[in-house]
N, C-alpha and C. Protein backbone atom coordinates (compact mmCIF):
# COMPACT_ATOMS: atom_id res chain seq x y z
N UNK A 1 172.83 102.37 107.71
CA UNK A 1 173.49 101.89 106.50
C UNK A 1 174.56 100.87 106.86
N UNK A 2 174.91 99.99 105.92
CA UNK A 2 175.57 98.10 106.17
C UNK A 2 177.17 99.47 106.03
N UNK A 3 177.97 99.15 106.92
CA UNK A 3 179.59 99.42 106.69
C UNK A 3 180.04 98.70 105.80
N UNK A 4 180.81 99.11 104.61
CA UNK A 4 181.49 98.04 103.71
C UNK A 4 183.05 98.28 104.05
N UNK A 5 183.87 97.08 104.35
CA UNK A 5 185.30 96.95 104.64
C UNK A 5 185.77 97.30 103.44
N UNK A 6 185.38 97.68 102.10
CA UNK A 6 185.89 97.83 100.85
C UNK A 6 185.11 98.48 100.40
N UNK A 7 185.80 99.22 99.27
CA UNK A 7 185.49 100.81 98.70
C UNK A 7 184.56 100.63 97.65
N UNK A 8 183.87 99.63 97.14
CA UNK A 8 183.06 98.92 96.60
C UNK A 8 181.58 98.80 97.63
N UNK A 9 180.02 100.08 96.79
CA UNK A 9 179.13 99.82 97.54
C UNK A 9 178.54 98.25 97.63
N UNK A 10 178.00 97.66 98.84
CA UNK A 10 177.14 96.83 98.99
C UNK A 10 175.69 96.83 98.46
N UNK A 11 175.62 95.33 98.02
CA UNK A 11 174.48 95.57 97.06
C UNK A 11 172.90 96.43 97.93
N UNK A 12 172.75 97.05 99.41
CA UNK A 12 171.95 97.69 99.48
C UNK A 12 172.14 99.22 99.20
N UNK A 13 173.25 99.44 99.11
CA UNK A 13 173.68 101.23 98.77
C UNK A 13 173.35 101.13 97.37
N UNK A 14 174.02 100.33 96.57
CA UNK A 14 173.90 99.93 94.86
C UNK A 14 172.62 100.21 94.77
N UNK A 15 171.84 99.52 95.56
CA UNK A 15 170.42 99.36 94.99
C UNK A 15 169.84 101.21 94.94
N UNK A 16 170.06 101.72 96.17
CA UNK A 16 169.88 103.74 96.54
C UNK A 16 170.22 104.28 95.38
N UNK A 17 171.65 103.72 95.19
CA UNK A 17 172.41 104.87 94.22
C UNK A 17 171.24 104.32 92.61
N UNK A 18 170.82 103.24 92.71
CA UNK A 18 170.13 102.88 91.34
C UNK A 18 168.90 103.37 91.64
N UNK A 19 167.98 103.80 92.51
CA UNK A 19 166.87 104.18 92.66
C UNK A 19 166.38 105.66 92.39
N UNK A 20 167.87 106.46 92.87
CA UNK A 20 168.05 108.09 92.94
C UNK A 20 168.12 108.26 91.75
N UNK A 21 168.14 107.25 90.39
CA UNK A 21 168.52 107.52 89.36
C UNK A 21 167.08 108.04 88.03
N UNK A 22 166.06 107.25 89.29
CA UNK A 22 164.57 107.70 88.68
C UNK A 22 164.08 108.90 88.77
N UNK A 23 163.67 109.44 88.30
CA UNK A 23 163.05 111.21 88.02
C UNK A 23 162.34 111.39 89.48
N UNK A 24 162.48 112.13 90.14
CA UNK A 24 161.90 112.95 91.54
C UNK A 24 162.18 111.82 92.62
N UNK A 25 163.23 110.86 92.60
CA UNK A 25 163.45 110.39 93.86
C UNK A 25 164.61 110.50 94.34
N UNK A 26 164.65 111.49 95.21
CA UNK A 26 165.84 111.44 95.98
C UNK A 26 166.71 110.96 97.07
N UNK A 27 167.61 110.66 97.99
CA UNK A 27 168.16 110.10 98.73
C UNK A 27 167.00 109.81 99.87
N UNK A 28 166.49 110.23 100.66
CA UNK A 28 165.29 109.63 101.56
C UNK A 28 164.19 108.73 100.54
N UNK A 29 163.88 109.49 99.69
CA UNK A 29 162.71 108.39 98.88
C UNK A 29 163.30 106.81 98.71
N UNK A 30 164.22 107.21 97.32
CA UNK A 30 165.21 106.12 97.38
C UNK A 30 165.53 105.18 98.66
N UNK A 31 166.19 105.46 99.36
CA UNK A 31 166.42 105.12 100.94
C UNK A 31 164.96 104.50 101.49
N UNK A 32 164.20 104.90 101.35
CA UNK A 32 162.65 104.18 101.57
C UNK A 32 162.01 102.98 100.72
N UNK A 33 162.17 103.12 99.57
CA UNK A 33 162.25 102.63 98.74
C UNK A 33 162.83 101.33 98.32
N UNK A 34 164.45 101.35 98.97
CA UNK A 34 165.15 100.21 98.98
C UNK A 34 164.90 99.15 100.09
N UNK A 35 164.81 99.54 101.67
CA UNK A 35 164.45 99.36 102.13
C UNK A 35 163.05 98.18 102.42
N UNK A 36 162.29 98.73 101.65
CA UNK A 36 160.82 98.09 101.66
C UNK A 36 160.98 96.93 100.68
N UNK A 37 161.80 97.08 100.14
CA UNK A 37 162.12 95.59 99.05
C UNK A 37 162.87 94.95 99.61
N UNK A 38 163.91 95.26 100.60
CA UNK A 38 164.76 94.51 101.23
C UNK A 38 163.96 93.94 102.22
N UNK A 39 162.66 94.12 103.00
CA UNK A 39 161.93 93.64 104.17
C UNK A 39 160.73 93.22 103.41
N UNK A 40 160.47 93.15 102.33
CA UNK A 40 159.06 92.69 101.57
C UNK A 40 159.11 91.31 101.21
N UNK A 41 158.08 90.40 100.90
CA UNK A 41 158.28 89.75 100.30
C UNK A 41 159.25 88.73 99.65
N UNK A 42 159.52 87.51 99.70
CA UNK A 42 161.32 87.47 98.35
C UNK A 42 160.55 87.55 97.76
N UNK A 43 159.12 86.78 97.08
CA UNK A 43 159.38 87.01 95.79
C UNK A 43 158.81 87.81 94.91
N UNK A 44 159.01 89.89 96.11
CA UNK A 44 158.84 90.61 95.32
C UNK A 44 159.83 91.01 94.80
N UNK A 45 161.26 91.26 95.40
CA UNK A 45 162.44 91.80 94.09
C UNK A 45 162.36 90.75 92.99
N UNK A 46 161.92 89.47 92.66
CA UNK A 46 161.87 88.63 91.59
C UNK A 46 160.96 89.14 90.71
N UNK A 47 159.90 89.53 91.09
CA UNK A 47 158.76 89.92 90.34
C UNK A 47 159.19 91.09 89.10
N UNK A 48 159.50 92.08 90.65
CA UNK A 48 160.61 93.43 89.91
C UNK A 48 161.21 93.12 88.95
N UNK A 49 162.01 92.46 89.21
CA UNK A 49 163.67 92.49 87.74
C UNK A 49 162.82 91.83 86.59
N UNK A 50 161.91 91.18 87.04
CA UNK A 50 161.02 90.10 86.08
C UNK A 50 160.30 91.18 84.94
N UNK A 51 159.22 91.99 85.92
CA UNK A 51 158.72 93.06 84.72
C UNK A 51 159.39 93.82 84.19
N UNK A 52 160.98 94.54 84.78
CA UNK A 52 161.34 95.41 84.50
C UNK A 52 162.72 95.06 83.25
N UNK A 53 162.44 93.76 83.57
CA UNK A 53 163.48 93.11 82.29
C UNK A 53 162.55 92.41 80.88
N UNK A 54 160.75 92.73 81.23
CA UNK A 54 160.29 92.12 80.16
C UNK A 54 159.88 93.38 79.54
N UNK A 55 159.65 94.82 80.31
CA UNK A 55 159.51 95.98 79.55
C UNK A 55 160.28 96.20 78.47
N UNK A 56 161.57 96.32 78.70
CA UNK A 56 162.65 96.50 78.05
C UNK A 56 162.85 95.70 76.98
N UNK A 57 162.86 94.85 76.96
CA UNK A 57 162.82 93.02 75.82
C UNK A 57 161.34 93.63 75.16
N UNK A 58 159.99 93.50 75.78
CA UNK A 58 159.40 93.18 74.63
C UNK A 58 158.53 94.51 74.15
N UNK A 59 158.76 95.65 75.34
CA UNK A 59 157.87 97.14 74.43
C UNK A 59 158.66 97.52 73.30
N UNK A 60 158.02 98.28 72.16
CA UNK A 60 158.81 99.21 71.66
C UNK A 60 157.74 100.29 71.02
N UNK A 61 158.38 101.55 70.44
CA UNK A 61 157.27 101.96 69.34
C UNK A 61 156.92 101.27 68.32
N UNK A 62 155.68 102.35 68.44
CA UNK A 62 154.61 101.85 67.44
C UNK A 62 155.29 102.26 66.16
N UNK A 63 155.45 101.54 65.07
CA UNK A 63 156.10 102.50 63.42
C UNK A 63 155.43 103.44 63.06
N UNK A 64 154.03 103.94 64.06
CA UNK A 64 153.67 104.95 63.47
C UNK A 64 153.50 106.01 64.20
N UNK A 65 153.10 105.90 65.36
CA UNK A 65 152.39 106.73 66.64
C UNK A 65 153.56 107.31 67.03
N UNK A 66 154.79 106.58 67.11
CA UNK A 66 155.50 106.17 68.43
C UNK A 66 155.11 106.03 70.10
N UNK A 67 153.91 105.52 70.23
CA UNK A 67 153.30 104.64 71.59
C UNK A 67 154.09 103.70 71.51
N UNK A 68 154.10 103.20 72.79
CA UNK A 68 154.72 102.48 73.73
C UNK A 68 153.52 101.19 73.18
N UNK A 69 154.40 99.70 72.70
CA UNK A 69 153.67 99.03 72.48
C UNK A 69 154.11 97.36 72.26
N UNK A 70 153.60 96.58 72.37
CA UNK A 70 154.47 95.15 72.40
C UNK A 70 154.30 94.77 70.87
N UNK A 71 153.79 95.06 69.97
CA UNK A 71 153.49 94.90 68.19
C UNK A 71 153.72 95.79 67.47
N UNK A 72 153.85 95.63 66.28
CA UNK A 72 154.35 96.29 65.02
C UNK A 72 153.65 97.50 64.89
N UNK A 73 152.21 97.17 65.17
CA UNK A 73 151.46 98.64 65.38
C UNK A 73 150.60 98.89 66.00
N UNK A 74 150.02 99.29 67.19
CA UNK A 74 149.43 99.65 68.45
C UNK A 74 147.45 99.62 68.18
N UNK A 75 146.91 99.25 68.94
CA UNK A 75 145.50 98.88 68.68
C UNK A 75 145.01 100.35 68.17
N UNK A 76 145.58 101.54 68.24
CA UNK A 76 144.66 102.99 67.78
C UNK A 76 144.86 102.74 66.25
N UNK A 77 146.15 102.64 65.93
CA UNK A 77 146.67 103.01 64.19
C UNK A 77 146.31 101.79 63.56
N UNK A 78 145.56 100.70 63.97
CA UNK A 78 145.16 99.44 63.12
C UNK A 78 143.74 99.59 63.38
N UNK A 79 142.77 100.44 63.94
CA UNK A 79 141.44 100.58 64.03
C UNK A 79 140.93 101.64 62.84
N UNK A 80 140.15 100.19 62.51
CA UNK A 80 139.32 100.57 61.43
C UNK A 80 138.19 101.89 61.71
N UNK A 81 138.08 102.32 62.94
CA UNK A 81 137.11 103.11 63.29
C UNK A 81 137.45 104.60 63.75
N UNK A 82 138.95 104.88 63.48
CA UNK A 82 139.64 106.03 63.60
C UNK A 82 139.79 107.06 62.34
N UNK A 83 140.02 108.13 62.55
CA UNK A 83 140.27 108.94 60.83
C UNK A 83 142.01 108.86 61.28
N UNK A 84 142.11 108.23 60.14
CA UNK A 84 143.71 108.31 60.13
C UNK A 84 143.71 109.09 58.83
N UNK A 85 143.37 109.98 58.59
CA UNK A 85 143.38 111.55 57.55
C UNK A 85 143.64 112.49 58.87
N UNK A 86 143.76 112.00 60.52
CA UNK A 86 143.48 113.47 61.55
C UNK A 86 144.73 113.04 62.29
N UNK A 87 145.86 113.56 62.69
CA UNK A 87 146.87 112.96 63.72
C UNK A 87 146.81 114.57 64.85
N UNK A 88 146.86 113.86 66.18
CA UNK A 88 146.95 115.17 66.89
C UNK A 88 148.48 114.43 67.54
N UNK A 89 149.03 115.81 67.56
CA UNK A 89 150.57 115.56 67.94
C UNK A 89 150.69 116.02 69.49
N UNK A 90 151.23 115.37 70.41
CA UNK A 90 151.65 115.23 71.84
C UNK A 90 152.77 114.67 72.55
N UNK A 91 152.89 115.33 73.80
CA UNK A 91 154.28 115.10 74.07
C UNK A 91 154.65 114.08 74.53
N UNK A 92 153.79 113.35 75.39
CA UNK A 92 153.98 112.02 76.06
C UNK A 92 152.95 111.34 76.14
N UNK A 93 153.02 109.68 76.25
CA UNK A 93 151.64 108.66 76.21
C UNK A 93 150.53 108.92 77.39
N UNK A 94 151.19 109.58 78.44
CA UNK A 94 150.12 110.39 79.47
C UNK A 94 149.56 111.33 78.64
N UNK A 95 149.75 112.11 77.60
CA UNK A 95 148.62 113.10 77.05
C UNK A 95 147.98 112.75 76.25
N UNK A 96 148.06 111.65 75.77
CA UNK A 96 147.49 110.58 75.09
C UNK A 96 146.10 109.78 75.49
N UNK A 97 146.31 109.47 76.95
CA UNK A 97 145.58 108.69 77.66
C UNK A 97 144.58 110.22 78.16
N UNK A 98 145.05 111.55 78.32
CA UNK A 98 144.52 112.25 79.01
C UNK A 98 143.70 112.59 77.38
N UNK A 99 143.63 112.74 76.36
CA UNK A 99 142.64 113.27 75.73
C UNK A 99 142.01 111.87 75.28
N UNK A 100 142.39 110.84 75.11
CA UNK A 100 141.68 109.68 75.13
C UNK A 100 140.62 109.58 75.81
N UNK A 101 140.52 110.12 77.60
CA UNK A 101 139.90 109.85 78.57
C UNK A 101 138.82 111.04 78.07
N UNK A 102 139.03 112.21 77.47
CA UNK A 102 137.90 113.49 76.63
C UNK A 102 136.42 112.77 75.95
N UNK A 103 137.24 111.97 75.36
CA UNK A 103 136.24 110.68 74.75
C UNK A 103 135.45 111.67 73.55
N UNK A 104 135.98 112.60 72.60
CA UNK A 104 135.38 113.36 71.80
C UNK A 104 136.48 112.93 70.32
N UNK A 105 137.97 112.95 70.67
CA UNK A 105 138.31 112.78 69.88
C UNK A 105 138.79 111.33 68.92
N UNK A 106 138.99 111.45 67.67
CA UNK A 106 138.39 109.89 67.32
C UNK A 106 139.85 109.90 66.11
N UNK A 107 140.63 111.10 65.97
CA UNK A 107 141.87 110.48 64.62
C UNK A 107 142.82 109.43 65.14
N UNK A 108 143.95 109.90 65.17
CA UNK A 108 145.60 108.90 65.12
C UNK A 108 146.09 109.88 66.08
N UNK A 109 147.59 109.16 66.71
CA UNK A 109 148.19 110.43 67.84
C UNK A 109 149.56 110.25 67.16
N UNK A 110 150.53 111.07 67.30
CA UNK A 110 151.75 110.82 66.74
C UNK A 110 152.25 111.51 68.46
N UNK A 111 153.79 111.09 69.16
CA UNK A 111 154.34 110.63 70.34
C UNK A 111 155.45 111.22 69.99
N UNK A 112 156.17 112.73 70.67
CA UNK A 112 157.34 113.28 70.63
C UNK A 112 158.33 112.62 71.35
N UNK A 113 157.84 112.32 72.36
CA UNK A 113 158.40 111.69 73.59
C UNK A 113 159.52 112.85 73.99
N UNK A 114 159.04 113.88 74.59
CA UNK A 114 159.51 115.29 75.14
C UNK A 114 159.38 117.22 74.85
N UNK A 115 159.94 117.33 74.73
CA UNK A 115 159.27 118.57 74.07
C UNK A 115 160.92 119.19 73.58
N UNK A 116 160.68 119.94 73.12
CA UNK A 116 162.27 121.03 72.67
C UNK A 116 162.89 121.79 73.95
N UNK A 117 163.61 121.74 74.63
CA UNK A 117 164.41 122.36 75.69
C UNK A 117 165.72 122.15 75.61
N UNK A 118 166.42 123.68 74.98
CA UNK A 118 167.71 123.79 75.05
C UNK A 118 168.47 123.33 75.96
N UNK A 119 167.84 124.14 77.23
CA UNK A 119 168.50 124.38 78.44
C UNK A 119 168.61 122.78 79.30
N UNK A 120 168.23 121.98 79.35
CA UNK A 120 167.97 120.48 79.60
C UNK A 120 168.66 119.59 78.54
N UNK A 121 169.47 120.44 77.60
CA UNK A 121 169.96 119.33 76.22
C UNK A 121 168.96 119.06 75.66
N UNK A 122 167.69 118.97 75.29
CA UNK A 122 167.15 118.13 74.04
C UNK A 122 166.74 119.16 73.00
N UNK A 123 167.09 118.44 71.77
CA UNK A 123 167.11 119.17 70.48
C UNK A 123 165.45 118.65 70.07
N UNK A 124 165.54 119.19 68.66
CA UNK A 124 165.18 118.15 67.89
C UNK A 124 164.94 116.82 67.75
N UNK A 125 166.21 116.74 67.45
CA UNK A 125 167.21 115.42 66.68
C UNK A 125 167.04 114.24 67.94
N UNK A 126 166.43 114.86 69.59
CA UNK A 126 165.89 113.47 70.58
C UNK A 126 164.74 113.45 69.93
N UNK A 127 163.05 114.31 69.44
CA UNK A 127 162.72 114.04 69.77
C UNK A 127 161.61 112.97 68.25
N UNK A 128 160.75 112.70 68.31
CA UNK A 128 160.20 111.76 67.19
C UNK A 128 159.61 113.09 66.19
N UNK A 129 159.87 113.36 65.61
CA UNK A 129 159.93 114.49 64.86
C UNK A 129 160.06 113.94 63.55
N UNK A 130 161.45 113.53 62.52
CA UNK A 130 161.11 113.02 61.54
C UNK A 130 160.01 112.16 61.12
N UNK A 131 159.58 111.14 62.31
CA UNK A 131 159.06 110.12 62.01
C UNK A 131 157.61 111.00 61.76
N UNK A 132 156.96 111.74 62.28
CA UNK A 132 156.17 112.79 62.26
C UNK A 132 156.05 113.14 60.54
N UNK A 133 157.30 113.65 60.32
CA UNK A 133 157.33 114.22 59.08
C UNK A 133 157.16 113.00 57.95
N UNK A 134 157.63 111.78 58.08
CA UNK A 134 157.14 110.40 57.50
C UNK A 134 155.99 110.20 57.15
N UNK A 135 155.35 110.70 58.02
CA UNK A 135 153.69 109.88 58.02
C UNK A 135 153.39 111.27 57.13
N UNK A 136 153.42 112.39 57.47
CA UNK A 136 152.81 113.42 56.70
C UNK A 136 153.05 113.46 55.10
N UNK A 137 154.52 113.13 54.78
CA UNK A 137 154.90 112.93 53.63
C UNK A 137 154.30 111.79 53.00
N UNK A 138 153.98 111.06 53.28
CA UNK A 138 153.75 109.62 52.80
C UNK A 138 152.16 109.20 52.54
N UNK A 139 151.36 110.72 52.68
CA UNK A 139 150.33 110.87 52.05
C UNK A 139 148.85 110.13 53.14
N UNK A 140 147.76 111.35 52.63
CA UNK A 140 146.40 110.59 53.43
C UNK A 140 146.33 111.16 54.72
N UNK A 141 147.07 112.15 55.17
CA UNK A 141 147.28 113.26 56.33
C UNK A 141 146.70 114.23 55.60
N UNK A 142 145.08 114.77 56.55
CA UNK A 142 144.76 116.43 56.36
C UNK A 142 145.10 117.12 57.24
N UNK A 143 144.79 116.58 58.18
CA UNK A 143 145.33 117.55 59.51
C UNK A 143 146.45 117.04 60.46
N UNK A 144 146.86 118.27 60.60
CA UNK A 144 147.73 117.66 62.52
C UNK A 144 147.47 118.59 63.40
N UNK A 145 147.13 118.35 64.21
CA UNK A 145 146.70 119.04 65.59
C UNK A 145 147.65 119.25 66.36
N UNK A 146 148.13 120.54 66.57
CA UNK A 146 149.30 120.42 67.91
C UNK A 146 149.01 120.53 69.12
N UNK A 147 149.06 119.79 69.78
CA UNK A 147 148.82 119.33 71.09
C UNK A 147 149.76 119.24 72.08
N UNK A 148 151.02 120.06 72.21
CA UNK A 148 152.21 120.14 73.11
C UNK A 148 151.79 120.97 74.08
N UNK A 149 152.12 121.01 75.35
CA UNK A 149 151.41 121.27 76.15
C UNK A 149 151.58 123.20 76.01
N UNK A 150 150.85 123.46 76.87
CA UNK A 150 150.96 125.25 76.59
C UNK A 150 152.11 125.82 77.36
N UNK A 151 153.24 125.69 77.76
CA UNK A 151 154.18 126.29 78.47
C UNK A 151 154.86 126.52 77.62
N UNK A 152 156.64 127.50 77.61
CA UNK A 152 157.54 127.19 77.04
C UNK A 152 157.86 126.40 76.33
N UNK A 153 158.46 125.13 76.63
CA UNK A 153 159.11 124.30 75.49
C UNK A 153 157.87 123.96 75.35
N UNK A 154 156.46 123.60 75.00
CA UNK A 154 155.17 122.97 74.22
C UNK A 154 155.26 124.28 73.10
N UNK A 155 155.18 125.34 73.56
CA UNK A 155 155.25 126.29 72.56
C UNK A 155 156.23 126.49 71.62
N UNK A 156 157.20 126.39 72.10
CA UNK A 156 158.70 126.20 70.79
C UNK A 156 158.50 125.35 69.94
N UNK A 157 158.16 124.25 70.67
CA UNK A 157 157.83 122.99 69.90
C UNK A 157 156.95 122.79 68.92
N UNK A 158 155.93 123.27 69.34
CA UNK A 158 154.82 123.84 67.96
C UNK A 158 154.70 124.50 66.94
N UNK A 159 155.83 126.07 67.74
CA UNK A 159 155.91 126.63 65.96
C UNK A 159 156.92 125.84 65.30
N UNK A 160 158.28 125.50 66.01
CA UNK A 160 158.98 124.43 64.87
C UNK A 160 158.41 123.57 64.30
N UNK A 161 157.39 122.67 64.60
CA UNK A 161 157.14 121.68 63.76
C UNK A 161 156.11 122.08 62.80
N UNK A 162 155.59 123.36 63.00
CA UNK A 162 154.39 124.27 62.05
C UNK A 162 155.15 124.65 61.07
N UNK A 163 156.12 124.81 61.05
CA UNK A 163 157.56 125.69 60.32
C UNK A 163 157.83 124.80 59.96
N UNK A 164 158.32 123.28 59.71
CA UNK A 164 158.48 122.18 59.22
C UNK A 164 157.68 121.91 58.33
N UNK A 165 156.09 122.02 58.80
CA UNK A 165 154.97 121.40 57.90
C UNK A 165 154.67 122.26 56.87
N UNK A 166 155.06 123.59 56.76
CA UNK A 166 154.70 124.60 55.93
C UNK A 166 155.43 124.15 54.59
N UNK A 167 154.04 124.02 53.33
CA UNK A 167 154.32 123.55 52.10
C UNK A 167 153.98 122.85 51.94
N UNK A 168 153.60 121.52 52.91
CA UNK A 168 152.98 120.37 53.10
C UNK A 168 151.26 120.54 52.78
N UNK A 169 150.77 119.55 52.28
CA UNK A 169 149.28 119.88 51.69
C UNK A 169 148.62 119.01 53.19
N UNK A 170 149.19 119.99 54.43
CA UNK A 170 148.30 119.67 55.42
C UNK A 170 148.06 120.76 56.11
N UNK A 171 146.45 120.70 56.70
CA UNK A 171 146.10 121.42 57.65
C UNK A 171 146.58 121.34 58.96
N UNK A 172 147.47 122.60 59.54
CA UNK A 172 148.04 122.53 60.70
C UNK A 172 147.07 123.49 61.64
N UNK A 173 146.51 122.72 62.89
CA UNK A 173 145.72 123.48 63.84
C UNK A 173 146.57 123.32 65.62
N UNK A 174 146.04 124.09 66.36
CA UNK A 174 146.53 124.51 67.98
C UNK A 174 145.53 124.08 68.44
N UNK A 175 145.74 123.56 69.80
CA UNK A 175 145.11 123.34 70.91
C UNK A 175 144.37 124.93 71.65
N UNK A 176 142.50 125.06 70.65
CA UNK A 176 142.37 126.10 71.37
C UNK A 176 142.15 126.16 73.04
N UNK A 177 141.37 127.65 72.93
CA UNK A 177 141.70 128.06 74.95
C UNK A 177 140.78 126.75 75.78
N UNK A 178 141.17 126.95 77.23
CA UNK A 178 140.53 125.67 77.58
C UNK A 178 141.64 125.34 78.31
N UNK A 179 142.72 124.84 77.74
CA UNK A 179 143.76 124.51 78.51
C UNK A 179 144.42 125.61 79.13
N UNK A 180 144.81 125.56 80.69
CA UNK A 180 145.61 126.60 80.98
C UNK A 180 146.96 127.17 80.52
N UNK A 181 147.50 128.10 80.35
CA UNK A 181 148.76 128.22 80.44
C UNK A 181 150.02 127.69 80.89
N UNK A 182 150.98 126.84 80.93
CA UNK A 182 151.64 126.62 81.42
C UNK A 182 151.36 125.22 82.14
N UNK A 183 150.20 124.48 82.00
CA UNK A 183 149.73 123.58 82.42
C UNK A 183 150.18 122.58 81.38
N UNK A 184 149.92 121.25 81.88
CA UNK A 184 149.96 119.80 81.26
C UNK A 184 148.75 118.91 80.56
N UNK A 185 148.55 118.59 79.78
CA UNK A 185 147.70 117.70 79.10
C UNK A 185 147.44 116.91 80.33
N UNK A 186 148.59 116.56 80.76
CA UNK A 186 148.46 115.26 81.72
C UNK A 186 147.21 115.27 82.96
N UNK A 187 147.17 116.57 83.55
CA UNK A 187 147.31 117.03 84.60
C UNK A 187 145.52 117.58 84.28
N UNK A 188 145.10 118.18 83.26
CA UNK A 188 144.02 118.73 83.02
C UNK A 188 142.21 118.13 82.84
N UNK A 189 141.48 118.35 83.61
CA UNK A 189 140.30 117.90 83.43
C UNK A 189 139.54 117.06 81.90
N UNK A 190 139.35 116.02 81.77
CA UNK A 190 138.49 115.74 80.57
C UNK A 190 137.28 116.80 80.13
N UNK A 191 136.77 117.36 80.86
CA UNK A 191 135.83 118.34 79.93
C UNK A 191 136.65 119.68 79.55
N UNK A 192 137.56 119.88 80.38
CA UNK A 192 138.45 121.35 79.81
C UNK A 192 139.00 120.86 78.17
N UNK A 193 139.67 119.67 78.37
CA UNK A 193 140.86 118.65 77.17
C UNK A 193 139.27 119.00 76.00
N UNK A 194 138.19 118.48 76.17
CA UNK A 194 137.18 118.40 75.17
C UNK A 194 136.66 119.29 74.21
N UNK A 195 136.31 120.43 75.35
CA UNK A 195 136.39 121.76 74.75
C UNK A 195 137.68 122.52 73.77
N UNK A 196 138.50 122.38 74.26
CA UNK A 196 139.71 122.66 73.61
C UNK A 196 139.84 122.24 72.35
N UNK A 197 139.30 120.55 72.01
CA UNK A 197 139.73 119.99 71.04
C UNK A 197 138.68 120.33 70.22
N UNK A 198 137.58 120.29 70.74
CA UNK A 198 136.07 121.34 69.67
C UNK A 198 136.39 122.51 69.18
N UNK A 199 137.17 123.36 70.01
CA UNK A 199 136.92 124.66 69.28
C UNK A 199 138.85 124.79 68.93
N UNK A 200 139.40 123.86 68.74
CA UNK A 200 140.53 123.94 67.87
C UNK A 200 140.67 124.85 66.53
N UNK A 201 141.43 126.13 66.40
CA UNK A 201 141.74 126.64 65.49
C UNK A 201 143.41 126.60 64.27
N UNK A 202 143.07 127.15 63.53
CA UNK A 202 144.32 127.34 62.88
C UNK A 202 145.78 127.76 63.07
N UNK A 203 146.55 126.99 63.35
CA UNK A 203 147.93 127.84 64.22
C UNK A 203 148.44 129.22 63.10
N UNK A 204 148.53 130.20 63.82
CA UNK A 204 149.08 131.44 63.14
C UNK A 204 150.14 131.43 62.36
């Protein structure tokens, strides 16, 4: 590591302490990490700040899904060839892509972007939840499919928003068996994800 004569890190520590700041990288990763950009390429840190300053500027959600998207509304919720009467609800755009990849199911996805966990701080009130309740209210919704993954917070998360929808002139269904316990959408085989979504029942 560079000695700094002043109590102010140098822009290669800056760069560690900004790297450790990403989910599962810690001081050796990071430290590896910085490293390889500092001996790579120049004009790969250009490239870097380049995509990682056009993510930010030009993604946003979708007004309906909430997917991750550069337009007003994302190529699933403007296809004419989807039932947008069917939304299956999920926790992140990886479970998205993972029942996408099932290739059975054909409605709309609506995007929590997390699940309910006290203990970690997130309420509600982080996660896309009203906007959820928007689309349902606002008519032409029969079903929603809950699709949060099967652990703890996927499960909290489901009966609250079942408990939300109750009164609503929609059919609320679960992700039947198929998926493991405690497992991830993300993480799970396309023919397990398929089955599941076939023999989908009524949440209790």
């Amino acid at each position: 590591m560079i000695l700094n004569k002043s109590d102010a890190p140098n822009p290669l520590e800056r760069l560690i302490r900004v790297l450790r700041k990403l989910p599962g990288i810690g001081e050796r990763s990071a430290s590896r990490l910085a490293f390889f950009i500092l001996r790579g390429p120049g004009d790969l840190a250009h490239e870097m700040a380049e995509a990682i300053l056009a993510v930010r500027e030009k993604i946003h959600f979708c007004e309906l899904c909430q997917n991750f998207t550069e337009v007003k509304r994302c190529s699933l919720c403007l296809s004419s060839e989807r039932d947008h009467s069917l939304i299956c609800l999920v926790e992140e755009p990886a479970d998205l892509a993972a029942i996408e990849k099932a290739g059975t199911y054909r409605g709309l996805y609506h995007i929590l972007h997390g699940a309910i966990a006290p203990m970690d701080g997130v309420g509600p009130e982080q996660l896309k939840i009203q906007e959820l309740l928007n689309r349902v209210r606002s008519g032409g919704v029969k079903e929603v499919v809950l699709a949060t993954n099967s652990n703890m917070e996927g499960e909290a998360t489901a009966l609250y928003i079942k408990d939300l929808l109750k009164g609503m002139s929609v059919r609320v269904t679960r992700l039947a068996s198929g998926v493991p316990v405690g497992g991830d959408l993300e993480f799970t085989d396309p023919m397990t994800l398929a089955r599941a979504l076939e023999s989908r029942h009524l949440y209790p």
